[in-house]
Protein backbone atom coordinates (compact mmCIF):
# COMPACT_ATOMS: atom_id res chain seq x y z
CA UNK A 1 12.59 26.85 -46.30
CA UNK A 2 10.78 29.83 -47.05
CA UNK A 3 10.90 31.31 -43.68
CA UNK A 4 11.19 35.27 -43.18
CA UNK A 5 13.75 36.02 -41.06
CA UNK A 6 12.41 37.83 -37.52
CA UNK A 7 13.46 41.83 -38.16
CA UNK A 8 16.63 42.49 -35.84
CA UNK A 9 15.92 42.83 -31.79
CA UNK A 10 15.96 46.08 -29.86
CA UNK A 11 18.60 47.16 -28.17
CA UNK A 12 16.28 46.58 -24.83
CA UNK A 13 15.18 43.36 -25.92
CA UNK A 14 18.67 42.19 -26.83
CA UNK A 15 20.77 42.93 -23.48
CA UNK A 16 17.75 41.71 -21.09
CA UNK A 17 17.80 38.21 -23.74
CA UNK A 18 21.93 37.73 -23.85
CA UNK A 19 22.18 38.57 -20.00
CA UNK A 20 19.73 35.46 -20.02
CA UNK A 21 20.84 33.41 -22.02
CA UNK A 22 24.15 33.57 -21.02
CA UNK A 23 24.68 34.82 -17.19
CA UNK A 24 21.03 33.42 -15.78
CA UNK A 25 20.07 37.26 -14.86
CA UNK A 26 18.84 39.78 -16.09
CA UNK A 27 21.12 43.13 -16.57
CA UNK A 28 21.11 45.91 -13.28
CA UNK A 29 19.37 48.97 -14.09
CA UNK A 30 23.14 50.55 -14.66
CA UNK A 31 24.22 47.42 -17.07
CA UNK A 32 21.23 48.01 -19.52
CA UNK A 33 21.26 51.89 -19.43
CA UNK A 34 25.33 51.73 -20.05
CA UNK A 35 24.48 49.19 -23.31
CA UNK A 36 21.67 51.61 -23.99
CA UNK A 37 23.72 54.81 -24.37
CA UNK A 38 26.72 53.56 -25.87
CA UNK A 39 26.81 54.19 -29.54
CA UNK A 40 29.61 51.68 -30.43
CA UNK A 41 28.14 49.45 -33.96
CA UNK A 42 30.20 46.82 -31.92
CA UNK A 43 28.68 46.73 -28.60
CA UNK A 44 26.56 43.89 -28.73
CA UNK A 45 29.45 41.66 -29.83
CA UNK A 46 32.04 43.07 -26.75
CA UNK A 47 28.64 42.75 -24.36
CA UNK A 48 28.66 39.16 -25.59
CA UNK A 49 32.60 39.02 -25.05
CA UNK A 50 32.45 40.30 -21.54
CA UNK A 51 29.75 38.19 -20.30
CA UNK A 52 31.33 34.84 -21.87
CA UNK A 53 34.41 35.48 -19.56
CA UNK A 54 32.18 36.76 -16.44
CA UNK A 55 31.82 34.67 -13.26
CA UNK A 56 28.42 34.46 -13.74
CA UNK A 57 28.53 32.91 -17.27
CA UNK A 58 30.81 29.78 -16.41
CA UNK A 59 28.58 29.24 -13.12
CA UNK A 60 25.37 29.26 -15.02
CA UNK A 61 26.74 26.90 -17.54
CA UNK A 62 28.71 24.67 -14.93
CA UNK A 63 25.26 23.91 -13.63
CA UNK A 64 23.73 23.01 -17.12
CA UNK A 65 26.69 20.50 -17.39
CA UNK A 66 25.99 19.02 -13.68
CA UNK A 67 22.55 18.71 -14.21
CA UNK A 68 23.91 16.42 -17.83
CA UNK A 69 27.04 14.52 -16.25
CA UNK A 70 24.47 13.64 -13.35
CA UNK A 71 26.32 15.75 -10.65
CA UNK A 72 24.13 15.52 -7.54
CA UNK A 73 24.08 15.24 -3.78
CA UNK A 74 21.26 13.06 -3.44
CA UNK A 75 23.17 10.13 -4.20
CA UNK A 76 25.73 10.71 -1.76
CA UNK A 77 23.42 9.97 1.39
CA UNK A 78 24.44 12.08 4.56
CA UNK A 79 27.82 11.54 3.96
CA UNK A 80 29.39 15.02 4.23
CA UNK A 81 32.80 13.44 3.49
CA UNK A 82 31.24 11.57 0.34
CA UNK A 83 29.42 14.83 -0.75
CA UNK A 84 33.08 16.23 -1.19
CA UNK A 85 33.71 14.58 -4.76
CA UNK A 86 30.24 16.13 -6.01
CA UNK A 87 31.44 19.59 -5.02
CA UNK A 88 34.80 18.83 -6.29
CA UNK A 89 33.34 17.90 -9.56
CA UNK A 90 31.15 20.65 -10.21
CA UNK A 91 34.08 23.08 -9.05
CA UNK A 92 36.41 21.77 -11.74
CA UNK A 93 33.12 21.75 -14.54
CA UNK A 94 33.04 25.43 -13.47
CA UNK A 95 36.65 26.19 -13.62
CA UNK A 96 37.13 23.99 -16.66
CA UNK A 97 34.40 26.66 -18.39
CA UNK A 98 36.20 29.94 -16.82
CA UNK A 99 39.55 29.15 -18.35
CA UNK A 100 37.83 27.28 -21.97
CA UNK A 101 39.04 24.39 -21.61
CA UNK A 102 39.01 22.83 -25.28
CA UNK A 103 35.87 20.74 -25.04
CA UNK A 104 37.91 17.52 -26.39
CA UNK A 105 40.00 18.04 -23.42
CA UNK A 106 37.06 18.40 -21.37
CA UNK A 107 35.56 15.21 -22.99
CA UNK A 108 38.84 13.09 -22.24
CA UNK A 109 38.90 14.43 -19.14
CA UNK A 110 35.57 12.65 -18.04
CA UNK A 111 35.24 9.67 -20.30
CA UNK A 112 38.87 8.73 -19.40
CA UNK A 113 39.14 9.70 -15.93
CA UNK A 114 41.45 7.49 -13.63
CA UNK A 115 42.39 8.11 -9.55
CA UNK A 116 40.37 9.04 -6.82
CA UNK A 117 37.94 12.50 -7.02
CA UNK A 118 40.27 13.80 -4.51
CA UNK A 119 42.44 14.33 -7.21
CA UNK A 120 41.07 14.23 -10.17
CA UNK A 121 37.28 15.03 -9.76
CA UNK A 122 35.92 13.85 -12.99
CA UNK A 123 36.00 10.17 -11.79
CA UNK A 124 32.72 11.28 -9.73
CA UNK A 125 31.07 9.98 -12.92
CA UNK A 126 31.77 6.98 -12.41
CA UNK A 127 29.96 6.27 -9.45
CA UNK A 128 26.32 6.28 -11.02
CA UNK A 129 27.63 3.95 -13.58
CA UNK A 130 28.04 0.72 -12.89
CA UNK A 131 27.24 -1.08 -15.83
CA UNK A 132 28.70 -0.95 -19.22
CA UNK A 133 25.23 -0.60 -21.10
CA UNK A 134 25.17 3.18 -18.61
CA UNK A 135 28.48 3.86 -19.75
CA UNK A 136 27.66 3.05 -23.36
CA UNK A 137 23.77 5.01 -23.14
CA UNK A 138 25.63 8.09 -21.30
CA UNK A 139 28.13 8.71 -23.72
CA UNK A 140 25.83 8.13 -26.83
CA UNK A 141 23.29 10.44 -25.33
CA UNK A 142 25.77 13.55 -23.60
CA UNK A 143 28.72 13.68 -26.22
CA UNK A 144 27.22 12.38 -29.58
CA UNK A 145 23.91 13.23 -29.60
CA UNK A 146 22.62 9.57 -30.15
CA UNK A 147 20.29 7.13 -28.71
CA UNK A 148 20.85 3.87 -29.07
CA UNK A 149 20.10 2.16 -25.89
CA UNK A 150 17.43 -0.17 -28.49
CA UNK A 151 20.14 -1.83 -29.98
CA UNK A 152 21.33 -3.34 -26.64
CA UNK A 153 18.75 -5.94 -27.33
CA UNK A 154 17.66 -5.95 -30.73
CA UNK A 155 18.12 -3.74 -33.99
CA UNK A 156 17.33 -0.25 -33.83
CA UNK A 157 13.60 0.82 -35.49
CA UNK A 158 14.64 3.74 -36.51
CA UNK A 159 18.49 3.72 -36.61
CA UNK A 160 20.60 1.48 -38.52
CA UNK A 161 22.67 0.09 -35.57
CA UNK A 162 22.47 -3.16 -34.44
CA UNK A 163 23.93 -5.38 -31.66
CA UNK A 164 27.15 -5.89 -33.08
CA UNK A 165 27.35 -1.82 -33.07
CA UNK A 166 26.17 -1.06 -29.23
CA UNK A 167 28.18 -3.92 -27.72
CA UNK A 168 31.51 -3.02 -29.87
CA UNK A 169 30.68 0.44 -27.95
CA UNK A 170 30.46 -0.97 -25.12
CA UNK A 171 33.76 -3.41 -24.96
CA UNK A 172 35.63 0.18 -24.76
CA UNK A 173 34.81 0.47 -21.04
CA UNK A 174 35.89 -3.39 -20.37
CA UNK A 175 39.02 -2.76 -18.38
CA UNK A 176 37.56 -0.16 -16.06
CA UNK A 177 38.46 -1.40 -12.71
CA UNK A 178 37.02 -0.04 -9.33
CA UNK A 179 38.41 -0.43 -5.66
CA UNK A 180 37.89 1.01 -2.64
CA UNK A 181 40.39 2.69 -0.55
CA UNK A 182 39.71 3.06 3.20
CA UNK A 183 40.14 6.86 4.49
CA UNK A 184 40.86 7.49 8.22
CA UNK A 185 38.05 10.13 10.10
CA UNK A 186 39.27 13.48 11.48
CA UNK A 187 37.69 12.46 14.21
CA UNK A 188 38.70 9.63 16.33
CA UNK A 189 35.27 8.65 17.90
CA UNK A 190 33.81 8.63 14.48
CA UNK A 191 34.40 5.97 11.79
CA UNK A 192 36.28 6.31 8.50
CA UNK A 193 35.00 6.62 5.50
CA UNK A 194 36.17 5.08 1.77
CA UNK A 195 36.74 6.86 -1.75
CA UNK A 196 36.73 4.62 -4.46
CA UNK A 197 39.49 4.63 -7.59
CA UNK A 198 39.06 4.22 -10.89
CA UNK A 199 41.76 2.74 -12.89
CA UNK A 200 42.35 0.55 -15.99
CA UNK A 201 43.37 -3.02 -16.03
CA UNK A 202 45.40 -4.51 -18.38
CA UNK A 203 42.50 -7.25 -19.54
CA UNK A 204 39.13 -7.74 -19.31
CA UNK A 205 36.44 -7.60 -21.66
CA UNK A 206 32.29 -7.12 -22.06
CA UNK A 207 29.73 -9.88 -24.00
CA UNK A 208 27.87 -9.19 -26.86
CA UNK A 209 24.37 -10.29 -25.78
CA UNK A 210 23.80 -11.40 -29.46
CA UNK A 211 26.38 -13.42 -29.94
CA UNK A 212 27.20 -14.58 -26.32
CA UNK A 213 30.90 -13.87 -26.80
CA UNK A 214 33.54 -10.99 -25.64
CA UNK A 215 32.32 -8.14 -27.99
CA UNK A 216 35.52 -6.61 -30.23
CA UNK A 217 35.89 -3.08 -29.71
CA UNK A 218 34.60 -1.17 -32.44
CA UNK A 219 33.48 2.37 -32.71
CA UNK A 220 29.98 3.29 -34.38
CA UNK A 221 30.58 2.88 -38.24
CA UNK A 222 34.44 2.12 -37.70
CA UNK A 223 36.70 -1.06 -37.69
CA UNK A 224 37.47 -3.57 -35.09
CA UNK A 225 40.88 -2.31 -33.08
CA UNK A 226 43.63 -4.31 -31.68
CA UNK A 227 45.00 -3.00 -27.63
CA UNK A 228 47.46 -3.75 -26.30
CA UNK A 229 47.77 -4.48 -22.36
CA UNK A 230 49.44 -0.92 -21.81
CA UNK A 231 46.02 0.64 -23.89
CA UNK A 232 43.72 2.68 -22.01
CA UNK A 233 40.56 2.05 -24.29
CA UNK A 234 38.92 4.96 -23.17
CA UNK A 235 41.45 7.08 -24.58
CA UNK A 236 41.12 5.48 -27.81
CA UNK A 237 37.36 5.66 -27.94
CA UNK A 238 37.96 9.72 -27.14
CA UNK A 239 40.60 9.86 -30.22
CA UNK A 240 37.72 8.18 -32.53
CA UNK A 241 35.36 10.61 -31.41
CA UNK A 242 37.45 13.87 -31.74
C-alpha cells in the first residue's frame, strides 16, 4: 500500500504496551526494570510467553469474551441462586482460556451446549436467546464475523445472501428444546427456585419467512443436509464451520 512501516518500539514503550494489551495492567516498577536490564535478543518473545499463561492474561480476556457471549448479571434479577450460572459461565470462559482450550472446542462447546449450567455452564447462552433469528444474528456476528440479520426479511444491500440463506441458518437451531426443572431452597421458609435445560429433540423445524414453509438446513454457501432423528444439528452446523 505504500505505507512505511513505524521504526521498532522501545524497550519502555514495548513492556508498558504488551502488559496492556495482554494482562489489563501496566508492569510493577520491578517487572519493567527486570525486562529493562535483561540483555536476552529473545526477551520480548518469553515476556509475551509468560504473560499469555499468567492469571492475569486469561482473566482479562475471559471478560472480553463475557462482555461478547452476553454474560451478565443484570438479567438474572435478584436471584442469587439464578446469578450462579452467570458466574459459572464466566468461570469456565476463564478456565477454558488458562488451559487453551482449542477455540473449535470452545466454539462447540457453546453453540452446542446441552444440560443444565450446573453442569455444563455454557448453556447460560441460551437464556438471552429465545428466538431462532438471535441464535442465527449471534452466531453470524461472534464466530464468523458476518452480519446478516437484513436478509431475515429481504435480500441483503450489500451482501449477496438472501432469505433462502439466513433461514437455512437458522433451521440448524430447530430442535433446541427448553424445560424447566424445579430446584428445592436450602432454606425451608424460602421458596425454590428453577434452572432450565437445554436439550435436543428428535424433530422440529423453523419457517422460512419467504417461502412460508419449514426452511432446509443449509449452511451459508453450502448444500441442503439430510438429519437424522439421533442428529444434533448444532453439532453439524459447528463441523461446517470448523
Amino acid at each position: 500500500l505504500g505505507l512505511t512501516p513505524s521504526a521498532l518500539a522501545s524497550d519502555e514503550s514495548f513492556v508498558r504496551r504488551v502488559f496492556i494489551d495482554l494482562t489489563g495492567t501496566l508492569p510493577t516498577p520491578k517487572q519493567a526494570a527486570d525486562f529493562l536490564n535483561d540483555k536476552d535478543p529473545q526477551k520480548r518473545d518469553k515476556l509475551i510467553d509468560r504473560l499469555i499463561d499468567s492469571p492475569e492474561f486469561a482473566y482479562y480476556f475471559a471478560n472480553k469474551w463475557a462482555d461478547i457471549l452476553r454474560v451478565k448479571r443484570g438479567r438474572e434479577g435478584n436471584s442469587m441462586q439464578r446469578a450462579q450460572g452467570t458466574f459459572a459461565f464466566h468461570d469456565w470462559i476463564r478456565e477454558a482460556i488458562a488451559r487453551d482450550m482449542p477455540y473449535d472446542e470452545f466454539v462447540r462447546s457453546i453453540l452446542a451446549a446441552t444440560g443444565d449450567e450446573s453442569r455444563n455452564p455454557p448453556t447460560v447462552w441460551y437464556k438471552d436467546l429465545q428466538q431462532p433469528e438471535q441464535f442465527v444474528d449471534d452466531t453470524a456476528q461472534v464466530f464468523l464475523g458476518l452480519r446478516i440479520a437484513c436478509a431475515n426479511c429481504h435480500h441483503h444491500p450489500y451482501e449477496k445472501w438472501g432469505q433462502d440463506d439466513y433461514w437455512g441458518m437458522a433451521a440448524f437451531f430447530g430442535r433446541i428444546g427448553k424445560k424447566n426443572l424445579p430446584v428445592p431452597s436450602t432454606n425451608p421458609q424460602a421458596q425454590g427456585g428453577a434452572v432450565q435445560v437445554i436439550f435436543t429433540r428428535p424433530t422440529g423445524s423453523v419457517n422460512n419467512k419467504r417461502t412460508g414453509q419449514p426452511a432446509k438446513i443449509k449452511p451459508l454457501d453450502g448444500q441442503p443436509m439430510e438429519l437424522t432423528a439421533d442428529d444434533d444439528p448444532r453439532q453439524k452446523l459447528v463441523d461446517w464451520m470448523v
